[in-house]
N, C-alpha and C. Protein backbone atom coordinates (compact mmCIF):
# COMPACT_ATOMS: atom_id res chain seq x y z
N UNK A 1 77.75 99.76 97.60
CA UNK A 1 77.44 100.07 98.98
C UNK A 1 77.36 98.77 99.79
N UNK A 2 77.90 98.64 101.05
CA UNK A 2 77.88 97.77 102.09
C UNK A 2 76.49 97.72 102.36
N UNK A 3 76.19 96.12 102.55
CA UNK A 3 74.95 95.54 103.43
C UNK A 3 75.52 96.30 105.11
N UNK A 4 74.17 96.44 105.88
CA UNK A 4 74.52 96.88 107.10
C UNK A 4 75.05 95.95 107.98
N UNK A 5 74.50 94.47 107.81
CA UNK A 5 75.86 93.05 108.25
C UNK A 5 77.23 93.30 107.69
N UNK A 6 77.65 93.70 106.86
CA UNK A 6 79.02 93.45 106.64
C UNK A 6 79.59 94.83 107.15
N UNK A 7 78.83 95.89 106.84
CA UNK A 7 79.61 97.32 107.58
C UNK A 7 79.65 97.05 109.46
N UNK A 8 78.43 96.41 109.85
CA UNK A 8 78.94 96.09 111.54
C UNK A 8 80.10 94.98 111.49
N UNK A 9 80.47 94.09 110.75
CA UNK A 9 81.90 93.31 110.82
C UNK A 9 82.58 94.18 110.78
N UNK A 10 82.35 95.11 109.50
CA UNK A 10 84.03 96.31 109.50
C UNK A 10 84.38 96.77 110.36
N UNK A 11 83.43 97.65 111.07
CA UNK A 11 83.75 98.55 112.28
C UNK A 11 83.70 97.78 113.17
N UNK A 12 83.62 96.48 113.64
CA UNK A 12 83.76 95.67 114.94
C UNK A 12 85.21 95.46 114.58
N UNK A 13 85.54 94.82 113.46
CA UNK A 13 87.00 94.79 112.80
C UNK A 13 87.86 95.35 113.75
N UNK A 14 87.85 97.03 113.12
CA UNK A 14 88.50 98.10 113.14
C UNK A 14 88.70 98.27 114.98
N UNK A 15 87.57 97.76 115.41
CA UNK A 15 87.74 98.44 117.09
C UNK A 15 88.56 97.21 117.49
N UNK A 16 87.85 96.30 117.25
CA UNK A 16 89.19 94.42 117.70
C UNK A 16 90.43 94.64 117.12
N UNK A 17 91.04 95.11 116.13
CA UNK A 17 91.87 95.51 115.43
C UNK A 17 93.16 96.61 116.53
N UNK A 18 92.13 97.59 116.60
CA UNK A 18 93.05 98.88 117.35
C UNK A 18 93.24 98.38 118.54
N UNK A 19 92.65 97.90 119.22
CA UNK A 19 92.37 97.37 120.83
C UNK A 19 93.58 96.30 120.68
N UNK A 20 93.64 95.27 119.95
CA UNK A 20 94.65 94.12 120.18
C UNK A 20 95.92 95.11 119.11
N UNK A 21 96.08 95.21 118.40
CA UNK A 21 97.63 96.64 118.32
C UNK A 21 97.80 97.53 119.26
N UNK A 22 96.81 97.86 120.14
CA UNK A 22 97.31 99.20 121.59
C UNK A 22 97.68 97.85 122.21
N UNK A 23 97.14 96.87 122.86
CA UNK A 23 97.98 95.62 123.07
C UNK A 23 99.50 95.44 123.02
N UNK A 24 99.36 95.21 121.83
CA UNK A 24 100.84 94.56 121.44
C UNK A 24 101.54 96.01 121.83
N UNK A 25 101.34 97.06 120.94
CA UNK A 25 102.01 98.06 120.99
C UNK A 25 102.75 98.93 122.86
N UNK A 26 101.41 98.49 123.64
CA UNK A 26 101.96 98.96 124.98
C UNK A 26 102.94 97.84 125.38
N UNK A 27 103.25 96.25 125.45
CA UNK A 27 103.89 95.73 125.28
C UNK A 27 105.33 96.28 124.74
N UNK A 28 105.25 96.66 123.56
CA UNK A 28 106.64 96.72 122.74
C UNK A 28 107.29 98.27 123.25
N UNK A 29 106.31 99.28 123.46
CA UNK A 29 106.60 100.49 123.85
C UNK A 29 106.72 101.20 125.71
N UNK A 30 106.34 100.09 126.53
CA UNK A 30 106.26 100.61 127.72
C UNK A 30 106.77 99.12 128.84
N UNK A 31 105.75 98.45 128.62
CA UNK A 31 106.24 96.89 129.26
C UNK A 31 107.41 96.21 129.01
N UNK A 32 108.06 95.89 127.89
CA UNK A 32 109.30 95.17 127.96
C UNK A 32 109.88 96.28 128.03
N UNK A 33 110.61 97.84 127.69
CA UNK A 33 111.50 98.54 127.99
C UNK A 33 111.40 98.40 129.97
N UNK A 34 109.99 98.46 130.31
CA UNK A 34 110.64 98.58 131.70
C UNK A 34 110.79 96.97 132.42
N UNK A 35 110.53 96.04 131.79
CA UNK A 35 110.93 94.95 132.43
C UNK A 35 112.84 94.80 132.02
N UNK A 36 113.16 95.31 131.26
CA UNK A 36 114.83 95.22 130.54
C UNK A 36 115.14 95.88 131.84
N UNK A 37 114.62 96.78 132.64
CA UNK A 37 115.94 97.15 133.88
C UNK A 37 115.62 95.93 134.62
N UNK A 38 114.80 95.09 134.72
CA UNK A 38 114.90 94.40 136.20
C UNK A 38 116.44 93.70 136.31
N UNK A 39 116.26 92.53 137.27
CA UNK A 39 117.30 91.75 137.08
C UNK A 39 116.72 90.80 136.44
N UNK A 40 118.07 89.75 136.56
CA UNK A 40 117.77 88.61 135.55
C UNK A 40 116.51 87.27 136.33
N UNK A 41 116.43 87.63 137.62
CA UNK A 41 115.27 86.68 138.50
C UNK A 41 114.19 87.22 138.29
N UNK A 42 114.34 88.86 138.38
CA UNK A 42 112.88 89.55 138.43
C UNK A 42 112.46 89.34 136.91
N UNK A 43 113.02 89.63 135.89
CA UNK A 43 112.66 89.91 134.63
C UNK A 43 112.00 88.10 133.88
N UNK A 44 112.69 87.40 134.43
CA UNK A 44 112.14 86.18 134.07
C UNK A 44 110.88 85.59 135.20
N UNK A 45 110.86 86.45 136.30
CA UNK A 45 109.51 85.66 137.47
C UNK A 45 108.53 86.44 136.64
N UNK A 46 108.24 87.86 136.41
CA UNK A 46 107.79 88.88 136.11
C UNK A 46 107.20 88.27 134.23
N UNK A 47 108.13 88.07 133.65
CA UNK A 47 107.62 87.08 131.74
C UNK A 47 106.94 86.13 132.66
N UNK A 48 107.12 85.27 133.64
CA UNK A 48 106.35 83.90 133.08
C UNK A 48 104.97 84.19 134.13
N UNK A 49 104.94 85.37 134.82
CA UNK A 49 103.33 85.75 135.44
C UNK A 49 102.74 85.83 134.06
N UNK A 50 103.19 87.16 133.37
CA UNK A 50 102.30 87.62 132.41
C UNK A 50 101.94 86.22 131.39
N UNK A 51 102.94 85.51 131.01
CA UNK A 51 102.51 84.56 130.13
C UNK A 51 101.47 83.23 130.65
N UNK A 52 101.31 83.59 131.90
CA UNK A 52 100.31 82.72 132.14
C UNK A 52 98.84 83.52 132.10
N UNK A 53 98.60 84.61 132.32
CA UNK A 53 98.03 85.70 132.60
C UNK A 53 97.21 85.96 131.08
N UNK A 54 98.16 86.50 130.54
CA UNK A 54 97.68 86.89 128.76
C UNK A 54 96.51 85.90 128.38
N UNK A 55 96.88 85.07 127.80
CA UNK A 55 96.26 83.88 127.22
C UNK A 55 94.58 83.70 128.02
N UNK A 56 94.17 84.69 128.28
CA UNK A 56 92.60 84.62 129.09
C UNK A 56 91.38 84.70 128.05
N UNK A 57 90.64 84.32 128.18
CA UNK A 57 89.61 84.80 127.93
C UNK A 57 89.33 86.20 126.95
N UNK A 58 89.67 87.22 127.78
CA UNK A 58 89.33 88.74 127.00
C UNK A 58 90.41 88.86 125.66
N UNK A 59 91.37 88.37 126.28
CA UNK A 59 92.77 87.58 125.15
C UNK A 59 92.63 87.45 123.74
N UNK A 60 91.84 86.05 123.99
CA UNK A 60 91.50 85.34 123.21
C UNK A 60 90.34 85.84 122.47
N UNK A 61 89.31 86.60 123.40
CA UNK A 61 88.34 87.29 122.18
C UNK A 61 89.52 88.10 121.15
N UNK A 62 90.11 89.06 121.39
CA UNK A 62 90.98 90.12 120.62
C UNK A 62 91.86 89.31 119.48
N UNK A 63 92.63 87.78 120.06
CA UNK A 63 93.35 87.86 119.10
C UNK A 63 92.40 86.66 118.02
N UNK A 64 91.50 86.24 118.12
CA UNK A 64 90.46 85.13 117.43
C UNK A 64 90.02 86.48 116.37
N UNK A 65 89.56 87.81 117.00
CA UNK A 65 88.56 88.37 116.38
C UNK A 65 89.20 89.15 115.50
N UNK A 66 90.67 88.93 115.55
CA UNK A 66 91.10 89.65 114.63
C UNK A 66 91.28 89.10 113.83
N UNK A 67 90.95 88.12 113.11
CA UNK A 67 90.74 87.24 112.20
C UNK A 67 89.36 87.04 111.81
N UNK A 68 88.71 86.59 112.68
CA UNK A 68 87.74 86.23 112.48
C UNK A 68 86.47 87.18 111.75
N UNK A 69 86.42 88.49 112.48
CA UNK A 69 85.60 89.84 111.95
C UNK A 69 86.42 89.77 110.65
N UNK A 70 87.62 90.34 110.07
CA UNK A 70 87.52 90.90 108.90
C UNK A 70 87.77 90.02 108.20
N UNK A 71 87.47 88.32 108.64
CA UNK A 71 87.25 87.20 107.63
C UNK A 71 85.48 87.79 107.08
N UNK A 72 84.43 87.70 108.22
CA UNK A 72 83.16 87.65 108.19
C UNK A 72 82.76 88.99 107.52
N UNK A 73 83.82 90.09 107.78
CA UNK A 73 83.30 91.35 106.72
C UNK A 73 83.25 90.83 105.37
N UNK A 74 84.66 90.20 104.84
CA UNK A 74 84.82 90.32 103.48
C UNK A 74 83.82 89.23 103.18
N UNK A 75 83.74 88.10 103.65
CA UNK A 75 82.81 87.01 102.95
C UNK A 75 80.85 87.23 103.12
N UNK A 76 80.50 88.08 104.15
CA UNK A 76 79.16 88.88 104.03
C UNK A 76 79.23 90.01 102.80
N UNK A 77 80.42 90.38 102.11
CA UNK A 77 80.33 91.68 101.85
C UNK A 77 80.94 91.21 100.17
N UNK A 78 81.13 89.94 99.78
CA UNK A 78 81.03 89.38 98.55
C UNK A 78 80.53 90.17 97.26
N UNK A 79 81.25 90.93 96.66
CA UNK A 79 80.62 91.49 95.80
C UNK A 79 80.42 92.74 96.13
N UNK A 80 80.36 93.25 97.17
CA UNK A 80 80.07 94.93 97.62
C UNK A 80 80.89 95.42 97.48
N UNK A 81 82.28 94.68 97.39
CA UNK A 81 83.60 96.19 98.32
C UNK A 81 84.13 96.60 96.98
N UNK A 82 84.23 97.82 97.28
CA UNK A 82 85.10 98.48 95.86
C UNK A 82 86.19 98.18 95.87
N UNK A 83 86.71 99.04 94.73
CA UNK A 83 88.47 98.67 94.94
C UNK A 83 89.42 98.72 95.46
N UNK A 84 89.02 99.77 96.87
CA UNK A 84 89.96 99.74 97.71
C UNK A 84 89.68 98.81 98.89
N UNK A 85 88.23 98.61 99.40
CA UNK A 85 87.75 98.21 100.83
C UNK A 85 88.22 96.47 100.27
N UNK A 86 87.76 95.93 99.43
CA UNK A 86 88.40 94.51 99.56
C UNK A 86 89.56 94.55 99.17
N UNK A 87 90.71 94.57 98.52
CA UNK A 87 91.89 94.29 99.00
C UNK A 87 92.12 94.69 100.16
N UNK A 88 91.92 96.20 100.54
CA UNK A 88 92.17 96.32 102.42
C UNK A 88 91.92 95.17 103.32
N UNK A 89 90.70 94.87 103.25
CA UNK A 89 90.48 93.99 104.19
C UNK A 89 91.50 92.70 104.02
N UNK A 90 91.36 92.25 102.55
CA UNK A 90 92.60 91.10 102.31
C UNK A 90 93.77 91.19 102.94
N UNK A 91 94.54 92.21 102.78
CA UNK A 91 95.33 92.74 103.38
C UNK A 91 95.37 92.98 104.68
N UNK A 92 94.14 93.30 105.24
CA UNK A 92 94.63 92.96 106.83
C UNK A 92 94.30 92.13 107.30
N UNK A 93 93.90 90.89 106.75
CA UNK A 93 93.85 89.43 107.19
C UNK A 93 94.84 88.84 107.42
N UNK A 94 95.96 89.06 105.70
CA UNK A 94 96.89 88.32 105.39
C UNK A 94 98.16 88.78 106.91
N UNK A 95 98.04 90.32 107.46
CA UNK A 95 98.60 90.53 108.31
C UNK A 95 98.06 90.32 109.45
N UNK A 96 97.26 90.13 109.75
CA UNK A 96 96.67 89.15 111.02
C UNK A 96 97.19 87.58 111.44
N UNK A 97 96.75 87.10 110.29
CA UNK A 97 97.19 85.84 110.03
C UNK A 97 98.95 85.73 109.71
N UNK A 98 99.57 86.51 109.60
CA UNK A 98 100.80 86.44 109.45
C UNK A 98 101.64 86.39 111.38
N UNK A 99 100.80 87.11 112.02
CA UNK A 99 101.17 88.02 113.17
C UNK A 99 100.84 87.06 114.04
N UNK A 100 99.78 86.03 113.71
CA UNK A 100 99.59 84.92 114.67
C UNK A 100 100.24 84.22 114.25
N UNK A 101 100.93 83.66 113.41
CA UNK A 101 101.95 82.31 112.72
C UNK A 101 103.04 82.76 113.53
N UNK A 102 103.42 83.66 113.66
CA UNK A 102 104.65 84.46 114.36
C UNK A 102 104.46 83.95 116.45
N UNK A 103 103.26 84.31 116.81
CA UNK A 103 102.97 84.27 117.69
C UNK A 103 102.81 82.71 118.22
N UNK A 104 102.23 81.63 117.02
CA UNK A 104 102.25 80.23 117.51
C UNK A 104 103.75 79.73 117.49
N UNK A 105 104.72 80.03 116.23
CA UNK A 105 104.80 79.53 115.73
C UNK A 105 107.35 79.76 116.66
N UNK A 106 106.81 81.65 117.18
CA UNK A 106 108.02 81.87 117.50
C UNK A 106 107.86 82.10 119.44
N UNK A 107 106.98 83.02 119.75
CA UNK A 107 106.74 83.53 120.66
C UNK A 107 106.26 82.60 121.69
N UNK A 108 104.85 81.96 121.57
CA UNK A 108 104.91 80.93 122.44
C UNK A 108 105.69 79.79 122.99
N UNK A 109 106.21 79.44 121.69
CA UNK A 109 107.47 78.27 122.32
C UNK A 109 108.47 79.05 122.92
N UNK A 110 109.03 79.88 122.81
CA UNK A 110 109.70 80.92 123.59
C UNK A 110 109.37 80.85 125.25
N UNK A 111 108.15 81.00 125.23
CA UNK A 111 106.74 81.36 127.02
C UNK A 111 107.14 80.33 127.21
N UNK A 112 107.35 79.02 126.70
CA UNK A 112 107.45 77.84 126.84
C UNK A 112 108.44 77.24 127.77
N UNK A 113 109.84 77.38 126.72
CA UNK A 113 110.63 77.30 127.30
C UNK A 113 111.04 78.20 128.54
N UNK A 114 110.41 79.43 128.36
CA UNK A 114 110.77 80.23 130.03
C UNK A 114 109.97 79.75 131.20
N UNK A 115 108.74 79.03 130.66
CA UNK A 115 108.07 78.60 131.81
C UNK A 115 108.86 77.34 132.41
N UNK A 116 109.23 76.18 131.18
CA UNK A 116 109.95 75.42 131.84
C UNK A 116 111.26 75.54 132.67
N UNK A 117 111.75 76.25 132.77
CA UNK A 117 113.47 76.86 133.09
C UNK A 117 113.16 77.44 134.37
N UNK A 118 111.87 77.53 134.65
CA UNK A 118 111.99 78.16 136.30
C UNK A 118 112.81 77.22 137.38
N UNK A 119 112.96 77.87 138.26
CA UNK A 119 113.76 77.02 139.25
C UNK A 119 115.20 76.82 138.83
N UNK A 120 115.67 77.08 137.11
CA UNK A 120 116.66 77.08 136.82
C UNK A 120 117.77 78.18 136.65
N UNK A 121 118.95 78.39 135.81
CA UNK A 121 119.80 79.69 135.71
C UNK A 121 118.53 80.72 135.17
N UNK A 122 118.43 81.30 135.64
CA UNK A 122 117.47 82.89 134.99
C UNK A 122 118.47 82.82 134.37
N UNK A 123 119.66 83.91 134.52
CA UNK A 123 120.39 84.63 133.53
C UNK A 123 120.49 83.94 132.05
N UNK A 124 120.52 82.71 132.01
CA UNK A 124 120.86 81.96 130.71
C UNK A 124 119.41 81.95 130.12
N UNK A 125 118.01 81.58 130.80
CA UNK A 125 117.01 81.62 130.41
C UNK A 125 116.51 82.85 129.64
N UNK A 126 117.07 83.87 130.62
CA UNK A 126 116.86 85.47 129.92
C UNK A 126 117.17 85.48 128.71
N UNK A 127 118.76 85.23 128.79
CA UNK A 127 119.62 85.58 126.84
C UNK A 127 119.05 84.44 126.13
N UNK A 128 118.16 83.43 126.39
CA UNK A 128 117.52 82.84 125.62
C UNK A 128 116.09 82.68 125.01
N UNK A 129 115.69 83.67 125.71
CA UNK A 129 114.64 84.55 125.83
C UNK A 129 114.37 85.62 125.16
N UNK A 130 114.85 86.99 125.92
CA UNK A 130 114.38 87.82 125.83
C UNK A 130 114.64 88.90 124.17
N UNK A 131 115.75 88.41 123.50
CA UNK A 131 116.05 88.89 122.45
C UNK A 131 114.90 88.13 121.37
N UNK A 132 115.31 87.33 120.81
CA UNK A 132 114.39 86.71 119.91
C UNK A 132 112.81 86.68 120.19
N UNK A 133 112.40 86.68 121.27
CA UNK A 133 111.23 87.17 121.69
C UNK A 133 110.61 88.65 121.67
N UNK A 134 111.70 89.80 122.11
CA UNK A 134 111.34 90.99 121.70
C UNK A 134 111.45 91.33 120.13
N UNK A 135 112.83 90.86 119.19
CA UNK A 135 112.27 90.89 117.71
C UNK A 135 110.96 89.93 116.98
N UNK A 136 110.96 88.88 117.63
CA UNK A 136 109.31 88.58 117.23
C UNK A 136 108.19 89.20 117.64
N UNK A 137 107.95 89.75 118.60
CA UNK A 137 107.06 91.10 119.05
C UNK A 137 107.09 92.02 118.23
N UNK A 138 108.38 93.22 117.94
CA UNK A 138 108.54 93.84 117.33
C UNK A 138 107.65 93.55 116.02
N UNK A 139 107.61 92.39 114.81
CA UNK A 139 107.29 91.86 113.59
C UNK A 139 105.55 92.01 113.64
N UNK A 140 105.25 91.58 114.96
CA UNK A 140 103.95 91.09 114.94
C UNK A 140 102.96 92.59 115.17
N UNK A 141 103.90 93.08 116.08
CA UNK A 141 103.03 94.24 116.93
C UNK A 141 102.98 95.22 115.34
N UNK A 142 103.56 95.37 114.22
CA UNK A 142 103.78 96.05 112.86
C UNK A 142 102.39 95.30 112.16
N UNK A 143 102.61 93.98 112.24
CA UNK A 143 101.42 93.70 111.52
C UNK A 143 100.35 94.31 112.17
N UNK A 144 100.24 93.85 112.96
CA UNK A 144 98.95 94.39 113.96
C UNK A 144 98.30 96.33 113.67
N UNK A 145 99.40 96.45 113.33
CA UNK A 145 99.14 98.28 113.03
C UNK A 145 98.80 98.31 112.00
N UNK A 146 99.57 97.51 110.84
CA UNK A 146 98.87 97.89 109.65
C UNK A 146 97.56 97.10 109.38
N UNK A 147 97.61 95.82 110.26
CA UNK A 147 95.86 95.11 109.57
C UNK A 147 95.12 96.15 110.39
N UNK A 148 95.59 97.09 111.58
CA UNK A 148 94.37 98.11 111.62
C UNK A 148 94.32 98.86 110.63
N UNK A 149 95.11 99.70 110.62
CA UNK A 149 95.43 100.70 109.51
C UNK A 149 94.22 100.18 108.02
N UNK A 150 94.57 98.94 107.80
CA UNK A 150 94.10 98.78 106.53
C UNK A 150 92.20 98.53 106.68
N UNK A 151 92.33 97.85 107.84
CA UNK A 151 90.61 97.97 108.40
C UNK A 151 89.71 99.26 108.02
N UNK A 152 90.63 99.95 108.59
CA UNK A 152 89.90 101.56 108.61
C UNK A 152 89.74 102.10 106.81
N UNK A 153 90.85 101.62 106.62
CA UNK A 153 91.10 102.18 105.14
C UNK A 153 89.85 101.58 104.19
N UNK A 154 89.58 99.85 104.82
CA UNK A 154 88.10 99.51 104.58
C UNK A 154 86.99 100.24 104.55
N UNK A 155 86.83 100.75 105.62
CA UNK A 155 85.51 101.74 105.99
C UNK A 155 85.21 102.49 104.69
């Protein structure tokens, strides 16, 4: 049985968890399909608002805590979790932490380069953009479902 410290990490987990995957997920399912009709000025003025925008505060609680909680579940909960709740949680670390390597490592330098390119060709900025950026979304916003998925499966 869970100490009542490590069951409030789980379920804080699980809610930081679902909250930053409805995130990503409205992103991948509603926001970039309707930014793909703009044009190539609107669709690149329109990326580099949001990418200055994202990165806030409330942001940064969601994507820190998704690491951070179901780090602090499993290491309060040392010895408690049966055989399914700790590998779960392992498991949705390792996809947390996978989903941000993706995010430092593909996606931001991406924001990067679109932020720098303003004032320049959009259209070329776009096709340099917007593909490899929506399949790195795609990768991450998956992790993000299953380190929820597996949170819950913690519980």
């Amino acid at each position: 049985m869970m100490s009542a410290m490590t069951s409030l990490f789980l379920v804080l987990s699980v809610i930081v968890a679902g909250l930053y995957a409805g995130f990503m997920l409205t992103f991948l399912i509603a926001i970039m399909p309707g930014l793909a009709e703009l044009t190539d000025e609107q669709f690149t003025a329109a990326m580099r608002r949001f990418n200055e925008r994202v990165p806030g505060p409330l942001f940064l609680v969601l994507f820190l805590g998704v690491v951070a909680l179901p780090a602090a579940a499993l290491l309060t909960g040392l010895g408690e979790h049966d055989e399914v709740a700790g590998p779960a949680i392992v498991g949705a670390l390792v996809c947390a932490v996978a989903g941000h390597l993706i995010t430092i490592a593909g996606n931001i330098p991406l924001n990067n380069a679109l932020a720098q390119s303003e004032g320049g060709d959009d259209s070329a900025a776009r096709k340099a953009f917007e593909p490899r950026w929506n399949t790195l979304h795609q990768v991450r916003t998956a992790l993000a479902l299953v380190a929820c998925v597996l949170l819950a499966v913690g519980l």
